[in-house]
Protein backbone atom coordinates (compact mmCIF):
# COMPACT_ATOMS: atom_id res chain seq x y z
CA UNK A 1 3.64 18.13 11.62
CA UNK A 2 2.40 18.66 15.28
CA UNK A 3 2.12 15.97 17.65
CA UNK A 4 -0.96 15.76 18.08
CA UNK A 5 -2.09 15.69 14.03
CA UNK A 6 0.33 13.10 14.09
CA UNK A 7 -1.39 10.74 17.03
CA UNK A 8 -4.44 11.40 15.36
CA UNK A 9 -3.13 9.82 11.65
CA UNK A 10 -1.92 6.63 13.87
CA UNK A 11 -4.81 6.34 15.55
CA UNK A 12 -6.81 5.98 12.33
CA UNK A 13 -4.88 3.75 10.85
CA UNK A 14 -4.69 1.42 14.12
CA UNK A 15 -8.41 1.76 13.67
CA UNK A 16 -8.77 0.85 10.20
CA UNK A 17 -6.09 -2.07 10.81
CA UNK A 18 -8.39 -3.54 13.77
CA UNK A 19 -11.23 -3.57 11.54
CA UNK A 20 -10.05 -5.07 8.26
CA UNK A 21 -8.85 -7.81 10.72
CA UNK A 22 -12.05 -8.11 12.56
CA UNK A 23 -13.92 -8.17 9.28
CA UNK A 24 -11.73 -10.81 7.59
CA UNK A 25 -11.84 -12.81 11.03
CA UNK A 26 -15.51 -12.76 10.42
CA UNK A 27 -15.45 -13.72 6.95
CA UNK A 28 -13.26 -16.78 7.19
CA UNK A 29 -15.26 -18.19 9.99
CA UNK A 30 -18.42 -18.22 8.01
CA UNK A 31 -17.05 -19.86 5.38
CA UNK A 32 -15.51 -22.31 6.99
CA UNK A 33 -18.17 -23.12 9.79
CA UNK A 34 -20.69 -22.89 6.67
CA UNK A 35 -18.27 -24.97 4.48
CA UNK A 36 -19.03 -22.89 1.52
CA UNK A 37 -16.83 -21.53 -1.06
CA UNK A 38 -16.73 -17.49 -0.69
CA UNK A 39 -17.89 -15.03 1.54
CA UNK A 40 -17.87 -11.01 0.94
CA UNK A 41 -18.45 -7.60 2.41
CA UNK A 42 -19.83 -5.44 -0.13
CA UNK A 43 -19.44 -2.38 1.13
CA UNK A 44 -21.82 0.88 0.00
CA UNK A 45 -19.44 3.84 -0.69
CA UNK A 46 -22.18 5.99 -2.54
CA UNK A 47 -26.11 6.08 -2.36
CA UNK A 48 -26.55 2.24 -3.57
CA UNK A 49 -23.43 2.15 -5.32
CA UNK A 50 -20.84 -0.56 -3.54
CA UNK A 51 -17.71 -2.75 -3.85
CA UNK A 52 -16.17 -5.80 -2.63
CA UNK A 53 -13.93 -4.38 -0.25
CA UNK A 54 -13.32 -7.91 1.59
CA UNK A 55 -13.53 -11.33 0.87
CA UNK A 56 -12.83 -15.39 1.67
CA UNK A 57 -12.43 -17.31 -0.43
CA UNK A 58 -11.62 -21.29 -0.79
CA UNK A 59 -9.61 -21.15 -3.73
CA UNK A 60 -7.90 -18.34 -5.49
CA UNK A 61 -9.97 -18.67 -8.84
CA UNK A 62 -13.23 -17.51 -6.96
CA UNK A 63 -11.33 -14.13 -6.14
CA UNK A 64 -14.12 -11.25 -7.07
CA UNK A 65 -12.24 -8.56 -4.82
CA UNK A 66 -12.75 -5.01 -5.90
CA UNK A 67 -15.66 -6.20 -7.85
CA UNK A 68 -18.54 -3.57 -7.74
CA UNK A 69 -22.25 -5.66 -10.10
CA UNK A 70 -23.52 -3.78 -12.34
CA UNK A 71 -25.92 -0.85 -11.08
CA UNK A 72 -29.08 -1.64 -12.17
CA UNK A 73 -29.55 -4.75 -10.17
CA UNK A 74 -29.37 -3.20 -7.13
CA UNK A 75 -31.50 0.16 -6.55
CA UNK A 76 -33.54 1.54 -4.21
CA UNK A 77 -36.16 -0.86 -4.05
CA UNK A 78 -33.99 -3.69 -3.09
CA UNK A 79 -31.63 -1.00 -0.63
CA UNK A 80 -35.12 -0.63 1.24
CA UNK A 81 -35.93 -4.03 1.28
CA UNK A 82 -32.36 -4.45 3.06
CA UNK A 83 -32.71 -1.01 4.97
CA UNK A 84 -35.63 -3.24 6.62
CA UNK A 85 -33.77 -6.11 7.37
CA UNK A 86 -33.95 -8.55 4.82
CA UNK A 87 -32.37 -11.40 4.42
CA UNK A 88 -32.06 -13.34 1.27
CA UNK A 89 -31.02 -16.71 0.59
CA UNK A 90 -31.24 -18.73 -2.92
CA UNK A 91 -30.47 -22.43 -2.94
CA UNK A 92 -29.94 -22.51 -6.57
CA UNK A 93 -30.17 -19.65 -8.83
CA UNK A 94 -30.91 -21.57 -11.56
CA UNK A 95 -34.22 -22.41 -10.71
CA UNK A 96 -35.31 -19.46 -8.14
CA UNK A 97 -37.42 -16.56 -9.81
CA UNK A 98 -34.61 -13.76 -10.10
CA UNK A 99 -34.75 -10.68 -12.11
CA UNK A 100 -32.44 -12.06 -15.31
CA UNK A 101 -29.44 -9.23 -14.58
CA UNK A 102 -29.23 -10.69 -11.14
CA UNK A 103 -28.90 -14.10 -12.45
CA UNK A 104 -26.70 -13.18 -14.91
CA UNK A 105 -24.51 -11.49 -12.67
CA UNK A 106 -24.31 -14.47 -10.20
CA UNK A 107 -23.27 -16.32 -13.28
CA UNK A 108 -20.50 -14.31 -13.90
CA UNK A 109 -19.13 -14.51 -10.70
CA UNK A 110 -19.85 -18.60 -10.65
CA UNK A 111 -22.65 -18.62 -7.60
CA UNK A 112 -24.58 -21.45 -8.06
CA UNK A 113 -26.24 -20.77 -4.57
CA UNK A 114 -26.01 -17.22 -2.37
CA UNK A 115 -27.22 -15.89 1.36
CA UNK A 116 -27.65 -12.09 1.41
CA UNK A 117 -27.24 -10.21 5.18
CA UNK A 118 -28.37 -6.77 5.48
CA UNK A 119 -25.29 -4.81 7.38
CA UNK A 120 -26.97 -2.19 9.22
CA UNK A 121 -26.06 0.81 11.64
CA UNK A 122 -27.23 3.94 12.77
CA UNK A 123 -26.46 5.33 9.97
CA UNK A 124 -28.50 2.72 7.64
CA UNK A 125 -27.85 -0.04 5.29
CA UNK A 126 -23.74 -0.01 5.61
CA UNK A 127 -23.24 -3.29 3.53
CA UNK A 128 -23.97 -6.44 3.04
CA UNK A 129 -22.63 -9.58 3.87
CA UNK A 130 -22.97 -11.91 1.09
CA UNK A 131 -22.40 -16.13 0.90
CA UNK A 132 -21.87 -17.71 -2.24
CA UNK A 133 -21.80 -22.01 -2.86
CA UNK A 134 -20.16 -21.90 -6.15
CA UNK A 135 -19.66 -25.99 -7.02
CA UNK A 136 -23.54 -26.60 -7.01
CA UNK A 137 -27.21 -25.86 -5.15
CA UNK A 138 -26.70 -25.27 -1.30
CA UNK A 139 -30.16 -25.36 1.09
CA UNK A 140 -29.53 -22.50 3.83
CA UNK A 141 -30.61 -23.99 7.27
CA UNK A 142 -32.27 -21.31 9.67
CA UNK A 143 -29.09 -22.12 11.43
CA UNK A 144 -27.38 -20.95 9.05
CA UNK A 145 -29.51 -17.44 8.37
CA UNK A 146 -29.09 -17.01 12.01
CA UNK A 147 -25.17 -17.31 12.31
CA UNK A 148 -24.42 -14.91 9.08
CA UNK A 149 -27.54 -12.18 10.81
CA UNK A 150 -25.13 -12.42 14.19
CA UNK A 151 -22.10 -11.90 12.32
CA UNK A 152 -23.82 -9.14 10.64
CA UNK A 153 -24.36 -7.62 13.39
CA UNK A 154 -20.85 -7.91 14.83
CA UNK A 155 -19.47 -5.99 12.12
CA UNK A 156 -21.88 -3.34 12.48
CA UNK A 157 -21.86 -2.86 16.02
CA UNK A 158 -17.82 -2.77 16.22
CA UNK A 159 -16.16 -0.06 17.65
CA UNK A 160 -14.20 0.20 14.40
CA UNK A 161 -16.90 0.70 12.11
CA UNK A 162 -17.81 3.74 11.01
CA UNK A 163 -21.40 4.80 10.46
CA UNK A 164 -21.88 6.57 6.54
């Protein structure tokens, strides 16, 4: 193998190592500062279809790594919706108006409360950066909104990560 191709293979590897520590940096400082009980990057690997490809969690049981929600809750309505920015946050999903397969799914993975971030680069929607409260309601302060939009927006902006 010549030199070079060789540089080139450690170089993206360095670069994929920086960011799945820069991401996971990110996620365990939300929520911890948010004292909440898992955050995730769900990252989109096809046209609206994604996975969680990172997580933090407070307790091993809340683990929902690799996990990928069934399709049609998320399409291109919502994508757009996130494509402009939104930002969605549900005290309690019990008693917000939610399309049933998104509360169902939120069941499934035991959210009881959940703060959506649009993850967004050049290239588009990237991912989304997701909080769930899963022991009971949470209220998201604007405070809140604000530090998950900023961390958002450190993950898309990093050097490391690489526009779809």
């Amino acid at each position: 193998m010549p030199q070079d191709s060789l540089q080139i293979i450690l170089d993206r590897l360095a670069n994929n190592l920086k960011r799945d520590v820069l991401v996971q940096e990110n996620l365990n400082n939300i929520r911890v500062t948010l004292d909440i009980d898992r955050v995730v990057l769900y990252y989109f690997y096809k046209h609206w279809k994604g996975q969680v490809t990172c997580e933090s969690v407070n307790s091993s049981d809340l683990s929902i790594f690799g996990s990928t929600g069934p399709d049609e809750c998320f399409n291109g309505e919502y994508a757009a919706l996130y494509e402009a920015g939104r930002v969605r946050a549900i005290p309690d999903i019990e008693t917000e108006p939610i399309e049933a397969c998104h509360r169902n799914l939120l069941r499934t993975l035991k959210v009881r409360a959940n703060l959506v971030v649009p993850i967004l680069t050049r290239g588009g929607l990237w991912g989304l950066l997701i909080a769930h409260h899963c022991r009971g309601p949470h209220s998201w302060s604007a405070s809140d909104i604000e530090f998950m939009q900023e961390k958002a927006k450190n993950i898309a902006t990093s050097p490391v990560v690489i526009d779809n």
